[in-house]
PDB file of N, CA and C in Angstrom:
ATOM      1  N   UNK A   1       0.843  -1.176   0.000  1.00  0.00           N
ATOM      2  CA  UNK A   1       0.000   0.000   0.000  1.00  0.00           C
ATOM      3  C   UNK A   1       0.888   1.239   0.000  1.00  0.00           C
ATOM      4  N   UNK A   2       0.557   2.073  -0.876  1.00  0.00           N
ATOM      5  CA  UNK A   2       1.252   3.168  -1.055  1.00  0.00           C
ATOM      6  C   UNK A   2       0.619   4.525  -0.454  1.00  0.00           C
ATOM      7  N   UNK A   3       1.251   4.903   0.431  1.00  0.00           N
ATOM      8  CA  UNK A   3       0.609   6.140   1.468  1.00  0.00           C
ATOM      9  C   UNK A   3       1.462   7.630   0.625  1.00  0.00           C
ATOM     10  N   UNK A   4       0.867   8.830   0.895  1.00  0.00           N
ATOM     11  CA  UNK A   4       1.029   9.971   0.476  1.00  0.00           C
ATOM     12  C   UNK A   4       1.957  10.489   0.796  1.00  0.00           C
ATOM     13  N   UNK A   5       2.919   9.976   1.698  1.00  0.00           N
ATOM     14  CA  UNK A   5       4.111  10.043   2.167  1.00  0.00           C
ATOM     15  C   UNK A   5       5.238   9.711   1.144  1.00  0.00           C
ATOM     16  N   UNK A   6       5.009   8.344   0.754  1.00  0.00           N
ATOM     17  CA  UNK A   6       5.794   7.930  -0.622  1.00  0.00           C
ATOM     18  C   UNK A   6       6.109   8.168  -1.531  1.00  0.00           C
ATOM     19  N   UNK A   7       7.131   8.764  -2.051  1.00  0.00           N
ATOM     20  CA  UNK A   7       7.622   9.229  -3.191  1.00  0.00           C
ATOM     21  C   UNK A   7       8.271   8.555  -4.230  1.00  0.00           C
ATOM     22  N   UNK A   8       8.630   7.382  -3.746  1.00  0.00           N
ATOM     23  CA  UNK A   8       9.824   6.335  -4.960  1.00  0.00           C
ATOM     24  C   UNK A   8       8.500   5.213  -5.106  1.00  0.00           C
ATOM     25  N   UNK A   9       9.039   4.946  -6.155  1.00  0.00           N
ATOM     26  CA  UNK A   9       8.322   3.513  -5.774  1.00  0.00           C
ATOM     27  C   UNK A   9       9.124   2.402  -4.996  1.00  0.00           C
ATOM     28  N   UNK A  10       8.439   1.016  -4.703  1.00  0.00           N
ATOM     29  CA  UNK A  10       8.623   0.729  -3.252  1.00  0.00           C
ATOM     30  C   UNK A  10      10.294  -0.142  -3.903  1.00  0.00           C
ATOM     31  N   UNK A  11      10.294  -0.578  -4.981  1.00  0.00           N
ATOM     32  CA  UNK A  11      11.489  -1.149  -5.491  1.00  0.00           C
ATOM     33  C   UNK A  11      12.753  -0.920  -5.218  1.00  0.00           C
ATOM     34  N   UNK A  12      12.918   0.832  -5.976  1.00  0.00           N
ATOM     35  CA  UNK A  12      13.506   1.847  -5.631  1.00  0.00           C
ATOM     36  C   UNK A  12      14.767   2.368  -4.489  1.00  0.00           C
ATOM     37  N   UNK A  13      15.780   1.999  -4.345  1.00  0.00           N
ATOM     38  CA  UNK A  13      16.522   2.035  -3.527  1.00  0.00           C
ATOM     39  C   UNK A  13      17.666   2.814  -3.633  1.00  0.00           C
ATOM     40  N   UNK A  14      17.953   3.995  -2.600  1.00  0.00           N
ATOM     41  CA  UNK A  14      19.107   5.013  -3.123  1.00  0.00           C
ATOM     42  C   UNK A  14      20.333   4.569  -3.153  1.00  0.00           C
ATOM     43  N   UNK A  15      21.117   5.896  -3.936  1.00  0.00           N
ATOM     44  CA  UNK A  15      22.392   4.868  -4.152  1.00  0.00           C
ATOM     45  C   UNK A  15      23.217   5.693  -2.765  1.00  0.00           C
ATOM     46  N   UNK A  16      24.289   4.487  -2.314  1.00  0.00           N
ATOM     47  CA  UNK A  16      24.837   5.238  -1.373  1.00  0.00           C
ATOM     48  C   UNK A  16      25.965   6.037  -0.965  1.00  0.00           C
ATOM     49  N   UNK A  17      26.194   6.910  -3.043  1.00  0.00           N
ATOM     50  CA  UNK A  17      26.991   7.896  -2.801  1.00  0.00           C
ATOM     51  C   UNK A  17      26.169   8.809  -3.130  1.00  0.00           C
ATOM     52  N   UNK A  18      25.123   8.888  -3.257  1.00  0.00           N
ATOM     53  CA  UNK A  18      24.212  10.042  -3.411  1.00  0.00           C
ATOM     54  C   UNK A  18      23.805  11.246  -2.070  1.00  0.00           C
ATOM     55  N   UNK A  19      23.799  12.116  -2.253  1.00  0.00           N
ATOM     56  CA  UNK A  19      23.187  12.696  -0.975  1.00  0.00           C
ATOM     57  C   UNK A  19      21.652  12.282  -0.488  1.00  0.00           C
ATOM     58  N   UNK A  20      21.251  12.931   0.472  1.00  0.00           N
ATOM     59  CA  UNK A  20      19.879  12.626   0.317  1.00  0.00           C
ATOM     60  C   UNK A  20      19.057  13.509   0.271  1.00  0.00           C
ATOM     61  N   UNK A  21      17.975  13.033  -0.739  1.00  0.00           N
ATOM     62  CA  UNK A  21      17.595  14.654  -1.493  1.00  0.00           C
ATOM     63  C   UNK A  21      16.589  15.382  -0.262  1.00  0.00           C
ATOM     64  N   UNK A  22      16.491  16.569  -0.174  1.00  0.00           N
ATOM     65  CA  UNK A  22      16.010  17.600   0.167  1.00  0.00           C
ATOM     66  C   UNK A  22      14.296  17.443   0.201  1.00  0.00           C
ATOM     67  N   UNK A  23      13.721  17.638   1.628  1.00  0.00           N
ATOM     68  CA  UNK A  23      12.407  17.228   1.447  1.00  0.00           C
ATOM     69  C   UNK A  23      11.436  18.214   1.878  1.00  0.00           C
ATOM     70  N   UNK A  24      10.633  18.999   1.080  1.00  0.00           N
ATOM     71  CA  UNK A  24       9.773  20.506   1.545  1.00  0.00           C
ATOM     72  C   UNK A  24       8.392  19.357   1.966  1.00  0.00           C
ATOM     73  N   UNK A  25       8.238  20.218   2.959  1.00  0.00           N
ATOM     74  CA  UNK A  25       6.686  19.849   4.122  1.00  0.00           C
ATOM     75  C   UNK A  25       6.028  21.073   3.593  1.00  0.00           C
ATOM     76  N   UNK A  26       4.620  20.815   3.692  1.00  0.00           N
ATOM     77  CA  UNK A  26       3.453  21.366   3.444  1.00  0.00           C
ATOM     78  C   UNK A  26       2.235  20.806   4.518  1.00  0.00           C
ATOM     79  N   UNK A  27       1.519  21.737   4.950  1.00  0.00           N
ATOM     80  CA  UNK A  27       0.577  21.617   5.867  1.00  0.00           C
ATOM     81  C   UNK A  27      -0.683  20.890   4.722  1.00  0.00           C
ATOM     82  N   UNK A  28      -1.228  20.080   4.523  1.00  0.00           N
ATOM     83  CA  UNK A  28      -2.517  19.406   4.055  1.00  0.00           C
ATOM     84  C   UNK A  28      -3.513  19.026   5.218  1.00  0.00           C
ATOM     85  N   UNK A  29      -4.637  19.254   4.668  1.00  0.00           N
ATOM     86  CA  UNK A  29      -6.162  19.056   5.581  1.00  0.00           C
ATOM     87  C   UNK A  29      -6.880  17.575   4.756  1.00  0.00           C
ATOM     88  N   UNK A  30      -7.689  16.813   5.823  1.00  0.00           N
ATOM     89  CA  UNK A  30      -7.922  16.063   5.312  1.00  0.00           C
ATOM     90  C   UNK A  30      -9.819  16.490   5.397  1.00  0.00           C
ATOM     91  N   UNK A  31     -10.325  15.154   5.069  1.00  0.00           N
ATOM     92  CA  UNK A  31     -11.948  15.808   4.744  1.00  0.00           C
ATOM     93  C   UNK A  31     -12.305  16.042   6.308  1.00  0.00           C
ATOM     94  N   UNK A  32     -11.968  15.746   7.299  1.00  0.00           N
ATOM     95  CA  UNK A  32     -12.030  15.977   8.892  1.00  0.00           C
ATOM     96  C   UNK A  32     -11.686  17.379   9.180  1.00  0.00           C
ATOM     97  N   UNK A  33     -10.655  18.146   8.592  1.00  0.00           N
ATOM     98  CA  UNK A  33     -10.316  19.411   8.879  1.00  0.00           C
ATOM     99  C   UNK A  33      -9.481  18.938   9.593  1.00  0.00           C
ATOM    100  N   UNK A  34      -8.645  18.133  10.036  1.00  0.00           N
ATOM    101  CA  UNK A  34      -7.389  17.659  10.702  1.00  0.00           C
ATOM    102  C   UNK A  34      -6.420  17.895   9.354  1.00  0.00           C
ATOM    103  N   UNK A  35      -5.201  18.641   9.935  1.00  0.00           N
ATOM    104  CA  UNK A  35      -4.156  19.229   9.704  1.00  0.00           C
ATOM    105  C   UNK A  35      -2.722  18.079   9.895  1.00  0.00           C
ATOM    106  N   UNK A  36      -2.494  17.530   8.662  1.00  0.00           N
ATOM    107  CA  UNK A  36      -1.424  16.900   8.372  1.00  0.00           C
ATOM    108  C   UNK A  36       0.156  17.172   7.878  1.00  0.00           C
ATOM    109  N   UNK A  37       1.106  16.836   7.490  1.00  0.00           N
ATOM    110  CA  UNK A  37       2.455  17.269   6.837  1.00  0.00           C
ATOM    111  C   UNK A  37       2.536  16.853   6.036  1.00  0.00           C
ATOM    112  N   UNK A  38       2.603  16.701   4.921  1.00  0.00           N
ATOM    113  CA  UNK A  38       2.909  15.809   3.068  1.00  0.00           C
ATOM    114  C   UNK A  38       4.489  16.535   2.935  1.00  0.00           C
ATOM    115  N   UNK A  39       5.242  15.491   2.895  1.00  0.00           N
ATOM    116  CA  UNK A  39       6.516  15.644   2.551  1.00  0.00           C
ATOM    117  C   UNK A  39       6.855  15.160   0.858  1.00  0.00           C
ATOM    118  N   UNK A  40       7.268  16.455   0.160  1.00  0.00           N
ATOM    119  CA  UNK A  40       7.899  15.954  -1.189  1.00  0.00           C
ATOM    120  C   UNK A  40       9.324  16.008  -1.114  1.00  0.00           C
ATOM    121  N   UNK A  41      10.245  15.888  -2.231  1.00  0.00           N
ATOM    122  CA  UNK A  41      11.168  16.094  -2.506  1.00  0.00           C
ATOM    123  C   UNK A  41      11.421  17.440  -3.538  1.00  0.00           C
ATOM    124  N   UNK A  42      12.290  18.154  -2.729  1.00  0.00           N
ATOM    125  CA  UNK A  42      12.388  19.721  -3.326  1.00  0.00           C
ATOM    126  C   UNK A  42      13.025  19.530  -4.792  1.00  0.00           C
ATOM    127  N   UNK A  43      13.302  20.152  -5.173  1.00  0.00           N
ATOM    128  CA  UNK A  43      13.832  20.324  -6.889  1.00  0.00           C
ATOM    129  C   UNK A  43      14.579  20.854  -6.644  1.00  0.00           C
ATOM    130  N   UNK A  44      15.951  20.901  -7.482  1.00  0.00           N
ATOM    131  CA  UNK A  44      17.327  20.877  -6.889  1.00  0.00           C
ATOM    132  C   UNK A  44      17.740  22.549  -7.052  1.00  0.00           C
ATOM    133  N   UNK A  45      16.873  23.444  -7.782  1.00  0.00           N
ATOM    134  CA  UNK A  45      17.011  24.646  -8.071  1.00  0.00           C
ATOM    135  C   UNK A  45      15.976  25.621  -6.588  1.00  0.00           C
ATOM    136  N   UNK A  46      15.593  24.579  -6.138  1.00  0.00           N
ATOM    137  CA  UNK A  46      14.382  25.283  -4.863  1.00  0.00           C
ATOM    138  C   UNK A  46      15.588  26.037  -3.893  1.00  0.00           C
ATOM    139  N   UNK A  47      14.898  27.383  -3.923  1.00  0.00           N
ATOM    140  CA  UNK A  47      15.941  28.273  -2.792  1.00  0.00           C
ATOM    141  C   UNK A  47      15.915  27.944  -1.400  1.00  0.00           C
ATOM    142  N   UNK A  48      17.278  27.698  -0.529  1.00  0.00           N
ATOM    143  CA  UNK A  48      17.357  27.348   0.583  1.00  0.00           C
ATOM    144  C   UNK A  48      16.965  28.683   1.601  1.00  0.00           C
ATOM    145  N   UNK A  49      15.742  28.852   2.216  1.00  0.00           N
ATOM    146  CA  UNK A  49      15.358  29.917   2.915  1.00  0.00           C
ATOM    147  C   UNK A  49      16.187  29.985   4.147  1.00  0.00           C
ATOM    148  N   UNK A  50      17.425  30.861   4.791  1.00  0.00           N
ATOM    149  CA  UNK A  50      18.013  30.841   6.093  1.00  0.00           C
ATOM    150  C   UNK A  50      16.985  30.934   7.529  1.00  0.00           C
ATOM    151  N   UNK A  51      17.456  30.019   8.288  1.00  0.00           N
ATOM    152  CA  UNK A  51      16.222  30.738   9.317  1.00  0.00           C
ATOM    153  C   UNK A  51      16.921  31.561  10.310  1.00  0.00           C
ATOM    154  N   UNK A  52      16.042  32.885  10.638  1.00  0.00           N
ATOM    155  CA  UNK A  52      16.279  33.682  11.247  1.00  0.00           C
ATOM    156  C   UNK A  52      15.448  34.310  12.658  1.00  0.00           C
ATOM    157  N   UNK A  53      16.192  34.995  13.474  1.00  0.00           N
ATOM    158  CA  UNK A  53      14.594  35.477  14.228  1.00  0.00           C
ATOM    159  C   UNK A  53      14.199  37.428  13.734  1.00  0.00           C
ATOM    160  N   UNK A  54      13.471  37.220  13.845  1.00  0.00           N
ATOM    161  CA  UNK A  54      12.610  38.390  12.969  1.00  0.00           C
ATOM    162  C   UNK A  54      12.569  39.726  14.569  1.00  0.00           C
ATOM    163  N   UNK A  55      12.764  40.943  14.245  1.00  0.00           N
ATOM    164  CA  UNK A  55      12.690  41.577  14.847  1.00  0.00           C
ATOM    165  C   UNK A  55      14.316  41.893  16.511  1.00  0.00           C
ATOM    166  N   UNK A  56      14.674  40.857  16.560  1.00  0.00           N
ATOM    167  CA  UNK A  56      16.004  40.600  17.442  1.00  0.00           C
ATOM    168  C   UNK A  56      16.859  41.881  16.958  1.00  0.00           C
ATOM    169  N   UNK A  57      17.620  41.733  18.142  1.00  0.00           N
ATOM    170  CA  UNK A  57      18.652  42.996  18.229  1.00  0.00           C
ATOM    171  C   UNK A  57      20.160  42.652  17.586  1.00  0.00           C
ATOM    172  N   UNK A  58      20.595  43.294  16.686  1.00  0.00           N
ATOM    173  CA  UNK A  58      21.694  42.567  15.874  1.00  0.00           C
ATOM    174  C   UNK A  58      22.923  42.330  16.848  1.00  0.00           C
ATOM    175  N   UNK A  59      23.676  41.574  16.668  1.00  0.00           N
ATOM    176  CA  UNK A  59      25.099  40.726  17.335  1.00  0.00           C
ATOM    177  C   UNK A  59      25.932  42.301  18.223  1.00  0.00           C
ATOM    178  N   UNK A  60      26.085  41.807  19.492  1.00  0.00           N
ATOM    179  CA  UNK A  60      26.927  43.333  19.916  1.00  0.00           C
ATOM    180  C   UNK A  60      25.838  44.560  20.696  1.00  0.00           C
ATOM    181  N   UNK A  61      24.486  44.218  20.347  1.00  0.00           N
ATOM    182  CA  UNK A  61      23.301  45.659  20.742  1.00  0.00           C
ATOM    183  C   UNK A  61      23.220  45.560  22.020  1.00  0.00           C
ATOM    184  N   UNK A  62      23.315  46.602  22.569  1.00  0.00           N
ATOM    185  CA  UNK A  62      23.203  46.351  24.118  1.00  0.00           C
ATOM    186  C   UNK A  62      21.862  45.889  24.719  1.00  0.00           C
ATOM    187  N   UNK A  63      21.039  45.052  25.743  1.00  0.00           N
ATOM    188  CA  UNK A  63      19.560  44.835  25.812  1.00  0.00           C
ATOM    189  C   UNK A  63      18.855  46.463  26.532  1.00  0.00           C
ATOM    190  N   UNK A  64      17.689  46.752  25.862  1.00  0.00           N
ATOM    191  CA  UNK A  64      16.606  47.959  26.609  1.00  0.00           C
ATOM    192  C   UNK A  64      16.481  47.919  27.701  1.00  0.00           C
ATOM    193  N   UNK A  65      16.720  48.778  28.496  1.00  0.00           N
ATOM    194  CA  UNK A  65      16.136  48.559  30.072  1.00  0.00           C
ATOM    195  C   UNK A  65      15.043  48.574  30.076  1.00  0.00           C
ATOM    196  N   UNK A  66      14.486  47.141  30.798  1.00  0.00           N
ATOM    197  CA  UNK A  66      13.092  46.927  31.146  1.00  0.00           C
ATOM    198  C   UNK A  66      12.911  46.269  30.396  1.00  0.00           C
ATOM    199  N   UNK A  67      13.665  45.121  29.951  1.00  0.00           N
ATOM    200  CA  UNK A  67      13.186  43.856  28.895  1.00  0.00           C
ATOM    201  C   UNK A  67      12.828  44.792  27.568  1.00  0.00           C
ATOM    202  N   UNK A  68      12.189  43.730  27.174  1.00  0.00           N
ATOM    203  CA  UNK A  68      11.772  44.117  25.528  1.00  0.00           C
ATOM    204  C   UNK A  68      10.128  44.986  25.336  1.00  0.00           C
ATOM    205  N   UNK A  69       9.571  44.938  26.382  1.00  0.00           N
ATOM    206  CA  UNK A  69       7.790  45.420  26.615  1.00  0.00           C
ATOM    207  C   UNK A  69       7.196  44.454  26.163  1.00  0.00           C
ATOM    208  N   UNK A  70       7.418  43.485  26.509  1.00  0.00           N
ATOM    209  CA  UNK A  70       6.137  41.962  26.621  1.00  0.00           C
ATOM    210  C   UNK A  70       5.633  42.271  27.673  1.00  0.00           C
ATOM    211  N   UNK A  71       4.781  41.247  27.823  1.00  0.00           N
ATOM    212  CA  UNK A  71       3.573  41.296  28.962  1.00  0.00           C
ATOM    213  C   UNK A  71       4.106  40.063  30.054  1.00  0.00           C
ATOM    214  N   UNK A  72       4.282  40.681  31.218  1.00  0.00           N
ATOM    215  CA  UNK A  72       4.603  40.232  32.484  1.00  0.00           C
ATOM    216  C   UNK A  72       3.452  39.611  33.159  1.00  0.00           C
ATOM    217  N   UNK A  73       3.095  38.489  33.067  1.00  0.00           N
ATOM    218  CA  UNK A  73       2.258  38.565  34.487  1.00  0.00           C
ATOM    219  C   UNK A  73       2.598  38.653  35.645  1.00  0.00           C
ATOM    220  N   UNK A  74       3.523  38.395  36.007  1.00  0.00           N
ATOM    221  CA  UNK A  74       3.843  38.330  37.873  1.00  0.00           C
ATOM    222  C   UNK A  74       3.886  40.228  38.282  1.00  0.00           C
ATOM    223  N   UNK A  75       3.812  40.764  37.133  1.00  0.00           N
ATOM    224  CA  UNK A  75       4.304  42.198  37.507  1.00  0.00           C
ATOM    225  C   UNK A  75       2.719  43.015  37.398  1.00  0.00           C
ATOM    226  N   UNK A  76       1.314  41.875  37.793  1.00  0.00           N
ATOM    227  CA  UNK A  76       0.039  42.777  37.563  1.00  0.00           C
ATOM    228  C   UNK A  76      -0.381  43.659  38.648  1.00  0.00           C
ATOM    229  N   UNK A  77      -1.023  44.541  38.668  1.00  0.00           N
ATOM    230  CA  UNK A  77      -1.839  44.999  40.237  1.00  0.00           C
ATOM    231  C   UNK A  77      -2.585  44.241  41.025  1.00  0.00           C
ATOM    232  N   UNK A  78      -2.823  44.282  41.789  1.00  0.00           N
ATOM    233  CA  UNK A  78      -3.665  43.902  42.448  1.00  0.00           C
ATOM    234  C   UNK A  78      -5.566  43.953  41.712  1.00  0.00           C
ATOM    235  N   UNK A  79      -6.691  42.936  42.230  1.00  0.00           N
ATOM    236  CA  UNK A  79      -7.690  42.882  42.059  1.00  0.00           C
ATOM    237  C   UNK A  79      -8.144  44.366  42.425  1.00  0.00           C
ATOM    238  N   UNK A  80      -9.191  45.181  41.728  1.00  0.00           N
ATOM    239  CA  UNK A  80      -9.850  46.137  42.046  1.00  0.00           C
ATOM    240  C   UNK A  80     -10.924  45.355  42.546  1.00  0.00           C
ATOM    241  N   UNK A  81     -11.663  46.482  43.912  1.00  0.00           N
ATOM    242  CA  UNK A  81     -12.739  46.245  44.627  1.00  0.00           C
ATOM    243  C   UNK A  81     -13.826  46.241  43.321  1.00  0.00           C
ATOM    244  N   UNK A  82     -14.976  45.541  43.477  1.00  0.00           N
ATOM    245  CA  UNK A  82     -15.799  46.223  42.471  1.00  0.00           C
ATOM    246  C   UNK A  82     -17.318  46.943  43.043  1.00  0.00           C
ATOM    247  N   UNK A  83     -16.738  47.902  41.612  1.00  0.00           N
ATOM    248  CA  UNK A  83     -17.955  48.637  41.467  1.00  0.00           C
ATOM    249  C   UNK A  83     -19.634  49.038  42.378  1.00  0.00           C
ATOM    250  N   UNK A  84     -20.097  49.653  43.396  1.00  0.00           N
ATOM    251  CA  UNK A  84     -21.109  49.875  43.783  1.00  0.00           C
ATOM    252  C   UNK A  84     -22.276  49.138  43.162  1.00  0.00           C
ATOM    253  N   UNK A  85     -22.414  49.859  41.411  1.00  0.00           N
ATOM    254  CA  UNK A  85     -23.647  49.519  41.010  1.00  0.00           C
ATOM    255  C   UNK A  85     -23.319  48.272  40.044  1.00  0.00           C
ATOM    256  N   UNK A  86     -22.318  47.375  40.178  1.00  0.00           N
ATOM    257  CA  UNK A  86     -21.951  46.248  39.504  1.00  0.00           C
ATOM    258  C   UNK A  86     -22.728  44.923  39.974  1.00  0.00           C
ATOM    259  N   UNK A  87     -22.911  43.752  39.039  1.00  0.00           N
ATOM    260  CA  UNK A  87     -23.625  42.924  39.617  1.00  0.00           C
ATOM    261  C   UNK A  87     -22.925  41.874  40.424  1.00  0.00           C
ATOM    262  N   UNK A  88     -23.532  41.738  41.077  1.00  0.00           N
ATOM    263  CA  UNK A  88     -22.755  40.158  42.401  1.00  0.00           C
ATOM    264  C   UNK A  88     -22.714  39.221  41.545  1.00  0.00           C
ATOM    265  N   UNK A  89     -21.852  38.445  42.518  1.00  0.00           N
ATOM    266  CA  UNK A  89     -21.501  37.089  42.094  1.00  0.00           C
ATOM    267  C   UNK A  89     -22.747  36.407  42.453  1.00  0.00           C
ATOM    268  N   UNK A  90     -22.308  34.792  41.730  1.00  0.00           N
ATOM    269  CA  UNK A  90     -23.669  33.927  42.046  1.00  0.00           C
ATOM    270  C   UNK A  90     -23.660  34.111  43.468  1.00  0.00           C
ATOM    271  N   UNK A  91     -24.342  32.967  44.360  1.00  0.00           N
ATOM    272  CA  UNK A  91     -24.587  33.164  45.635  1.00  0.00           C
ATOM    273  C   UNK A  91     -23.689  31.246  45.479  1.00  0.00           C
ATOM    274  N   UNK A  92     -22.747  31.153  46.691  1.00  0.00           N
ATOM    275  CA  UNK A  92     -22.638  29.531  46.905  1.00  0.00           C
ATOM    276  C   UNK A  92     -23.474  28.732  46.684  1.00  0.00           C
ATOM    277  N   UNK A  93     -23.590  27.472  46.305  1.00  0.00           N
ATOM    278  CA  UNK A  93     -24.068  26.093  46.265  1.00  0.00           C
ATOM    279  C   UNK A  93     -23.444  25.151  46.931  1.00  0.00           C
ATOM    280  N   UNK A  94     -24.377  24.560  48.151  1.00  0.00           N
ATOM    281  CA  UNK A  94     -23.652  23.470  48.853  1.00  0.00           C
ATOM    282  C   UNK A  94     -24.001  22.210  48.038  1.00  0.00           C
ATOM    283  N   UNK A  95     -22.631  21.799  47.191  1.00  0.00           N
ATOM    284  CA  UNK A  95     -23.057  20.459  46.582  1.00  0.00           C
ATOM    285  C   UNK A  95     -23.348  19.551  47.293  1.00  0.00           C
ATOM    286  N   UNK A  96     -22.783  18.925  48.261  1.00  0.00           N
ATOM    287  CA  UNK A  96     -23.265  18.346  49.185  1.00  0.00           C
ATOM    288  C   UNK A  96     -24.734  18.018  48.820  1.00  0.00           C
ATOM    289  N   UNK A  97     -25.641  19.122  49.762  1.00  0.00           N
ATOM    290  CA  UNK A  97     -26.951  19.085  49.516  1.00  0.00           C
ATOM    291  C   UNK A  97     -27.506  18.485  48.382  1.00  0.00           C
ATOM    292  N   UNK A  98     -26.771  19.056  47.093  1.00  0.00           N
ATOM    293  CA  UNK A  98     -27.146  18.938  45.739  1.00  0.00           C
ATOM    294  C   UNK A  98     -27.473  17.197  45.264  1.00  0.00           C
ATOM    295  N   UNK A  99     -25.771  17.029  45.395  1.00  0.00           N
ATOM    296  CA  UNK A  99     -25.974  14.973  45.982  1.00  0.00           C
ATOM    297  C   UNK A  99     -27.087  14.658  46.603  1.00  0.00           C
ATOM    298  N   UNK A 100     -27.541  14.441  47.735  1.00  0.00           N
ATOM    299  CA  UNK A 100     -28.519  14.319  48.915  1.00  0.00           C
ATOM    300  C   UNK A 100     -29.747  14.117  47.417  1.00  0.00           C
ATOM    301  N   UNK A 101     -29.923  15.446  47.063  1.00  0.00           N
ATOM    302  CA  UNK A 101     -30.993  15.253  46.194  1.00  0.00           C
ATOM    303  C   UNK A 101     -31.604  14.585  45.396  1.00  0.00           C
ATOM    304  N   UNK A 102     -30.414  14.791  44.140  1.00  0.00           N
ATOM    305  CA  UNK A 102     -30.253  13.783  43.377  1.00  0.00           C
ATOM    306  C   UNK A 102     -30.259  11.912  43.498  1.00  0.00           C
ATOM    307  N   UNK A 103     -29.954  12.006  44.578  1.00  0.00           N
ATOM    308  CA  UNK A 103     -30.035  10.524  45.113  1.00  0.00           C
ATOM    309  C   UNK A 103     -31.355  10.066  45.845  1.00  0.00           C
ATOM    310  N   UNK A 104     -32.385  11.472  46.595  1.00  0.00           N
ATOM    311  CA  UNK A 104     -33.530  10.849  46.696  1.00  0.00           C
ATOM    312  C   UNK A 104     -34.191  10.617  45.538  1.00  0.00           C
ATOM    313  N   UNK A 105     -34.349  11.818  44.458  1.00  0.00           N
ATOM    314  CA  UNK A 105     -34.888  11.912  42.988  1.00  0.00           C
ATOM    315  C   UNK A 105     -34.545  10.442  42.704  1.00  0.00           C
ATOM    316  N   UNK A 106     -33.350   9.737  42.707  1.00  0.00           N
ATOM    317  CA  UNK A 106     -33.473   8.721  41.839  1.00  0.00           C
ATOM    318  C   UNK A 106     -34.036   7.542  42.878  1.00  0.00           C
ATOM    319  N   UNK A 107     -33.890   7.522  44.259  1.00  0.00           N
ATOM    320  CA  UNK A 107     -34.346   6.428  44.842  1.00  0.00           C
ATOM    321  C   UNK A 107     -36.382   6.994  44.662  1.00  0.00           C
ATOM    322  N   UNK A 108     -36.773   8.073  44.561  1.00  0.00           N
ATOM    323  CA  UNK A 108     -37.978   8.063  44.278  1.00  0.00           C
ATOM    324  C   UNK A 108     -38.628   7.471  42.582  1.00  0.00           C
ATOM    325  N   UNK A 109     -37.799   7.527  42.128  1.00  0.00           N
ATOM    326  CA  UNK A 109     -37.788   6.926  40.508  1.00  0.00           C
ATOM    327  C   UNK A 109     -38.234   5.654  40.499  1.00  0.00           C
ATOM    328  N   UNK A 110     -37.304   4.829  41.274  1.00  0.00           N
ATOM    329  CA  UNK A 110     -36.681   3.561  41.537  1.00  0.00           C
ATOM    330  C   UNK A 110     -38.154   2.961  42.239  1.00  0.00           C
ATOM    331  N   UNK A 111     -38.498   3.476  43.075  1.00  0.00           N
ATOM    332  CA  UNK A 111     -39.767   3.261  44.068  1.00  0.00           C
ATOM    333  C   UNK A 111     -41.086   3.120  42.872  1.00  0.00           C
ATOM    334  N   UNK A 112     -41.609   4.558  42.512  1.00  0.00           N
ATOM    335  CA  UNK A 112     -41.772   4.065  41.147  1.00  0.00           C
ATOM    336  C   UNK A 112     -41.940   3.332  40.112  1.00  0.00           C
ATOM    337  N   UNK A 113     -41.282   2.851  39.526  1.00  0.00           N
ATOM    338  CA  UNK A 113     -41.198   1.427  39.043  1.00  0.00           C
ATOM    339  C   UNK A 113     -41.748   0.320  39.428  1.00  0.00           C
ATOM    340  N   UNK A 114     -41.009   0.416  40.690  1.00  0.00           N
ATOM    341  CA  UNK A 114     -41.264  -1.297  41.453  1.00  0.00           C
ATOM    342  C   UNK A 114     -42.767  -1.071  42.293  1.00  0.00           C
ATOM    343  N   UNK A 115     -43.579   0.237  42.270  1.00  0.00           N
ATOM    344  CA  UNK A 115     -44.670  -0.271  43.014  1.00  0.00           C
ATOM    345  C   UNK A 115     -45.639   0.905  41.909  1.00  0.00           C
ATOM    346  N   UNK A 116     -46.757   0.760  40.861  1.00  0.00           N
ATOM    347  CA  UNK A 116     -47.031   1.318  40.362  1.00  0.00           C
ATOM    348  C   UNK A 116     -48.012   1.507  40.760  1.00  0.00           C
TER     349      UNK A 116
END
């Protein structure tokens, strides 16, 4: 069985003074909307893209005082009180109780049944 992964046929065997060729990934979706990788083999003229980081401070830059201005969490305020005319929170629920309930509801079910 030949999967989408496969590129030679299955015979096919490299030679082993050859390099090994160069393989570009591509994101493919299947009919699920699940997000796969399909690997081909690049073409020998395909430009080698350098990877870099985008935006970094070149070799030698001294760092900004005060980090870079990302977002800190450990460095937030404190909770504000709220608001006068703001609405409350729910009110507690003792689950507890809630159980209790649910368990007569079903032993009344149960009763039910067995005596109609």
């Amino acid at each position: 069985m030949k999967t989408r992964n496969d590129s030679t046929a299955p015979d096919a065997q490299p030679r082993a003074d050859a390099p090994a060729p160069r393989r570009i990934g591509r994101i493919v979706r299947d009919d699920r909307d699940t997000a796969s990788v399909e690997w081909v083999d690049a073409p020998s003229d395909y430009p080698r893209v350098p990877l870099s980081i985008e935006g970094g401070l070149p070799p030698g830059a001294a760092r900004p005082q005060g980090g870079y201005g990302g977002y800190d969490p450990y460095s937030t305020v404190a909770p504000v009180a709220p608001q006068p005319g703001a609405p409350k929170s729910a009110p507690r629920r003792d689950l507890r109780k809630l159980s209790q309930w649910i368990k007569q509801m079903r032993e009344l079910e149960e009763r039910k049944k067995r005596d109609p």
